[in-house]
N, C-alpha and C. Protein backbone atom coordinates (compact mmCIF):
# COMPACT_ATOMS: atom_id res chain seq x y z
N UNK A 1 6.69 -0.55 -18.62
CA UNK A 1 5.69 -1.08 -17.70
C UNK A 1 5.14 0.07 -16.86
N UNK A 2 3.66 -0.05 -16.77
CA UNK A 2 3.28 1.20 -16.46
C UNK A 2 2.74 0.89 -14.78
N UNK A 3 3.19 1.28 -13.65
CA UNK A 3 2.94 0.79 -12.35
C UNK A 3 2.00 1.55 -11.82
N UNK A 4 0.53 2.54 -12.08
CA UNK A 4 0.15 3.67 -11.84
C UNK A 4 -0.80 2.75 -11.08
N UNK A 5 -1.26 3.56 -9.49
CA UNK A 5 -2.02 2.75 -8.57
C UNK A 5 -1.31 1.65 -8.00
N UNK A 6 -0.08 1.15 -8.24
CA UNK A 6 0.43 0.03 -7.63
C UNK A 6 0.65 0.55 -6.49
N UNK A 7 1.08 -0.46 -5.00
CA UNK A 7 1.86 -0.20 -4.25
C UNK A 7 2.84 -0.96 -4.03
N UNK A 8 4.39 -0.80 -3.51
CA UNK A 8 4.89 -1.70 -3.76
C UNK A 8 5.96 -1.64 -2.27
N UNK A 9 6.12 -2.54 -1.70
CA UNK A 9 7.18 -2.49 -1.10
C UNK A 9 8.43 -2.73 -0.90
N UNK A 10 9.85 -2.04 -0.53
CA UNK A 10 10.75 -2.50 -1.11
C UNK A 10 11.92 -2.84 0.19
N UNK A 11 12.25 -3.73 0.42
CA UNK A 11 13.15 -4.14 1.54
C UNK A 11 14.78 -3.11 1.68
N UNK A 12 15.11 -2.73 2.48
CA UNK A 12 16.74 -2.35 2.57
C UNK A 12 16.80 -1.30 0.97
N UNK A 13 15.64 -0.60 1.37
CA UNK A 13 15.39 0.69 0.30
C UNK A 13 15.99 1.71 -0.05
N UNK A 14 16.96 1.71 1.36
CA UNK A 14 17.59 3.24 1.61
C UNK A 14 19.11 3.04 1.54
N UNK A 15 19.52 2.05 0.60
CA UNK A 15 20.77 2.20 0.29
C UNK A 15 21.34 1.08 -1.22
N UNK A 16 22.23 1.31 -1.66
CA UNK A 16 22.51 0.00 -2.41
C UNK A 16 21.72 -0.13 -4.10
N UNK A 17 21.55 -1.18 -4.30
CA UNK A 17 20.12 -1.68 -4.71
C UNK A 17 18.72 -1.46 -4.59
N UNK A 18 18.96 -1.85 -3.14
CA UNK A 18 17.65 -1.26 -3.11
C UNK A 18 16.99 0.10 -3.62
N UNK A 19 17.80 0.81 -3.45
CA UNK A 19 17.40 2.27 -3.21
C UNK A 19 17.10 2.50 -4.36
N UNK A 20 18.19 2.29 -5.79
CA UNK A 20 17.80 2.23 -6.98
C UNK A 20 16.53 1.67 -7.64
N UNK A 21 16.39 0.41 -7.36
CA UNK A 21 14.94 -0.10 -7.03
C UNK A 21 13.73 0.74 -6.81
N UNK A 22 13.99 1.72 -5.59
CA UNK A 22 13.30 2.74 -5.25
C UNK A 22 12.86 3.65 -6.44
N UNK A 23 13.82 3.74 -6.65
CA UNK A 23 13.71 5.25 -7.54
C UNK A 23 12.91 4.44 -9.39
N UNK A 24 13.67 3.40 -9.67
CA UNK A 24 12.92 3.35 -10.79
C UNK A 24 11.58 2.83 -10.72
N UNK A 25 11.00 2.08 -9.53
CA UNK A 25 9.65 2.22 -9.21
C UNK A 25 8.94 3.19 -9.05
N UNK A 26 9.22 4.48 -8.40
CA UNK A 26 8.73 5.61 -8.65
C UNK A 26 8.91 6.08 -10.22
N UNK A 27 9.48 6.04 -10.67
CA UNK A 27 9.82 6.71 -12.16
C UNK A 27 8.76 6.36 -13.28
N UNK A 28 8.47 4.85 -12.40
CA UNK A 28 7.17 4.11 -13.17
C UNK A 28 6.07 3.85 -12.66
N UNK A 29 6.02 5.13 -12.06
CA UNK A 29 4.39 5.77 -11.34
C UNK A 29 3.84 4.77 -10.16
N UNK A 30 4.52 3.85 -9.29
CA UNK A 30 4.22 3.02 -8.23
C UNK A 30 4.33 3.99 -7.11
N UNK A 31 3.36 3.35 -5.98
CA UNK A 31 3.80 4.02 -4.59
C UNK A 31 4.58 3.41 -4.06
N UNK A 32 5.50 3.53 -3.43
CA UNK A 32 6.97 3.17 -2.88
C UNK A 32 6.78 3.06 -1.48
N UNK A 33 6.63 1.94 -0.71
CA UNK A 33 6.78 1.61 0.58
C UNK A 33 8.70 1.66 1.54
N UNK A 34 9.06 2.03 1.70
CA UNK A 34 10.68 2.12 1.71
C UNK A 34 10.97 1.74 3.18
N UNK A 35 11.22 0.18 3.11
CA UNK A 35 11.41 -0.47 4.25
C UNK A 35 13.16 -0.65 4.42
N UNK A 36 13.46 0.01 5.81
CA UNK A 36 14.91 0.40 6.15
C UNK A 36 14.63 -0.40 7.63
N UNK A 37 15.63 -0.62 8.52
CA UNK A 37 16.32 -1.03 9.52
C UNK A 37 16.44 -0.15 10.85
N UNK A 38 17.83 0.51 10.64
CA UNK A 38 17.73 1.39 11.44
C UNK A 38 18.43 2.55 10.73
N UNK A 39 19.09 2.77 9.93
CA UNK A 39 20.40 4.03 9.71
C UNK A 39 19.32 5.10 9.22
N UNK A 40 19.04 6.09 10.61
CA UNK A 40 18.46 7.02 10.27
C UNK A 40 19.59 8.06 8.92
N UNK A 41 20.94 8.34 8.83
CA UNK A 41 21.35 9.05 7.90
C UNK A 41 20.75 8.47 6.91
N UNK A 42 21.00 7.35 5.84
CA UNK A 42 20.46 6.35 4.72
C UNK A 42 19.54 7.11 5.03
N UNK A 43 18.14 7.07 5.48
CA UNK A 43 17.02 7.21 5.25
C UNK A 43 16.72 8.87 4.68
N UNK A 44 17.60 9.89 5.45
CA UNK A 44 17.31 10.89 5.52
C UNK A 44 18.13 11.64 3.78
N UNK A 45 19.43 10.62 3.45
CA UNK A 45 19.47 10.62 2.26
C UNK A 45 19.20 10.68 0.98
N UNK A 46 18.20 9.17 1.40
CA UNK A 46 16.70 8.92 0.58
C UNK A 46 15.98 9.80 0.33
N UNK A 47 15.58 10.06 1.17
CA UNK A 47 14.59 11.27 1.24
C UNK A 47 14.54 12.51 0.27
N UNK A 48 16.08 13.06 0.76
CA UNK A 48 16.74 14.05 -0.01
C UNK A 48 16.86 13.97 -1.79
N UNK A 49 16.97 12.53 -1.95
CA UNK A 49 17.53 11.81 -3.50
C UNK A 49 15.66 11.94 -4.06
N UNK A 50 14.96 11.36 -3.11
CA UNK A 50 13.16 11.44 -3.69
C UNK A 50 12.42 12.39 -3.58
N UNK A 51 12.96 13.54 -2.87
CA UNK A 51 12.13 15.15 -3.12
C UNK A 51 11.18 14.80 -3.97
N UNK A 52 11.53 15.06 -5.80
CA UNK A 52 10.49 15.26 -6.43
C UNK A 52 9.32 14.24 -6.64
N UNK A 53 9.28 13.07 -6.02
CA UNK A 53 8.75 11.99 -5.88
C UNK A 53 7.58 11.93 -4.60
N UNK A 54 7.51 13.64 -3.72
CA UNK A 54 7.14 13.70 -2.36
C UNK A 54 5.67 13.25 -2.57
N UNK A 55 5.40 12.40 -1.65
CA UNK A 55 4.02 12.28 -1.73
C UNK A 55 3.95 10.17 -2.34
N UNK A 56 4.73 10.62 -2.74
CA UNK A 56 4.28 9.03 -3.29
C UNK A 56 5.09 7.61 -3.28
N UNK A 57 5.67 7.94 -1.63
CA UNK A 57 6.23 6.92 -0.61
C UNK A 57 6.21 6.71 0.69
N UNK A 58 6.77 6.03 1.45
CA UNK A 58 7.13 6.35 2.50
C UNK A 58 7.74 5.74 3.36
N UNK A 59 8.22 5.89 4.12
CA UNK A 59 9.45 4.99 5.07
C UNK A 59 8.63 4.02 6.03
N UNK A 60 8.93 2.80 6.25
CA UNK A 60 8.48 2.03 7.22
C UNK A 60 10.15 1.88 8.01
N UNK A 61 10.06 1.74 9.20
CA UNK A 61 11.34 0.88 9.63
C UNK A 61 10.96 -0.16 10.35
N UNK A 62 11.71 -1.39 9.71
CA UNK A 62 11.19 -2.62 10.59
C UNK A 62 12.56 -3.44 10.30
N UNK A 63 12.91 -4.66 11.39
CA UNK A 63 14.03 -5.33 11.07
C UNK A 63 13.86 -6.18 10.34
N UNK A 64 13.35 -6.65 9.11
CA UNK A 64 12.39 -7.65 8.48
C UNK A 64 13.49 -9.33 8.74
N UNK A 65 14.43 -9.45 9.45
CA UNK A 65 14.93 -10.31 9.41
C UNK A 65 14.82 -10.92 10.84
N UNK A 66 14.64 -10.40 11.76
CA UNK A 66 13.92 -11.50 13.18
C UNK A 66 12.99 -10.63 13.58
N UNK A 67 12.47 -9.76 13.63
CA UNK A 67 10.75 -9.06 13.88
C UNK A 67 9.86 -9.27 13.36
N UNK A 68 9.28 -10.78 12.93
CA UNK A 68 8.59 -11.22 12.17
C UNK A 68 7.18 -10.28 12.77
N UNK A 69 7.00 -10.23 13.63
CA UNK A 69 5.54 -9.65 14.49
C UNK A 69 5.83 -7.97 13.62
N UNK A 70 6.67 -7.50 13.98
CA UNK A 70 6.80 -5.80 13.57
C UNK A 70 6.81 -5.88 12.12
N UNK A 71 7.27 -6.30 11.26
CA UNK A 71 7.07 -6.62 10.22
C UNK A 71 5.70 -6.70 9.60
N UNK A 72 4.90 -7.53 10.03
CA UNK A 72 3.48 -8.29 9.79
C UNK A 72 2.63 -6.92 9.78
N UNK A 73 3.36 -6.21 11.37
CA UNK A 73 2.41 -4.75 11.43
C UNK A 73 2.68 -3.81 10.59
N UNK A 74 3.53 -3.58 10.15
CA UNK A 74 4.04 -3.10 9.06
C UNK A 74 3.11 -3.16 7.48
N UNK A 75 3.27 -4.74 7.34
CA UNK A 75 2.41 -4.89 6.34
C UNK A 75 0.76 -4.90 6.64
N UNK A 76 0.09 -4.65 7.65
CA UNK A 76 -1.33 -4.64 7.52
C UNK A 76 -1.58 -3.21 7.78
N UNK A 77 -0.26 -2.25 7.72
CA UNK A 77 -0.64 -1.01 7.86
C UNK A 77 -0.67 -0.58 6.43
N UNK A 78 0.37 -0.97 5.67
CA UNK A 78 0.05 -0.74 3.95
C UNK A 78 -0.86 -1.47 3.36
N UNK A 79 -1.17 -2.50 3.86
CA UNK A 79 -2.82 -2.88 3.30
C UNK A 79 -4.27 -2.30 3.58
N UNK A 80 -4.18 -1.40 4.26
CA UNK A 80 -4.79 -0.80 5.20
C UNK A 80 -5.03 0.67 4.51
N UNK A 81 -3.90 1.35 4.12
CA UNK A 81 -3.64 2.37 3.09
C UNK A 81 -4.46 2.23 2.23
């Protein structure tokens, strides 16, 4: 599946599942939205693990589970992109 021009966003990105998630969406040419919480280490991890991927993601942090408002802003900033 070829994801080139997609954007995609991915919840609890920076660890787990998710993160994997991350990476094979990039692998399949998507832009990677990488929505995390708070654990700045995780993130800075990430980061480290997507080097060669630079350019074609990027970190949002939002609590997507009661910040429905921060969230929302979140998403009209990647629609916006």
């Amino acid at each position: 599946m070829n994801l080139e021009n997609r954007k995609i966003l991915v919840t609890g990105g920076t660890s787990g599942i998710g993160q994997k998630v991350v990476g094979t969406l990039l692998n399949k040419g998507a832009f990677v939205y990488i929505n995390y919480k708070d654990n700045e280490d995780n993130r800075e991890v990430t980061d480290q693990l997507l080097k060669r991927f630079e350019g074609k993601y990027m970190f949002l942090k939002a609590d997507v589970s009661n910040e429905k408002e921060e969230f929302e802003n979140k998403i009209r900033e990647i629609i916006k992109d």
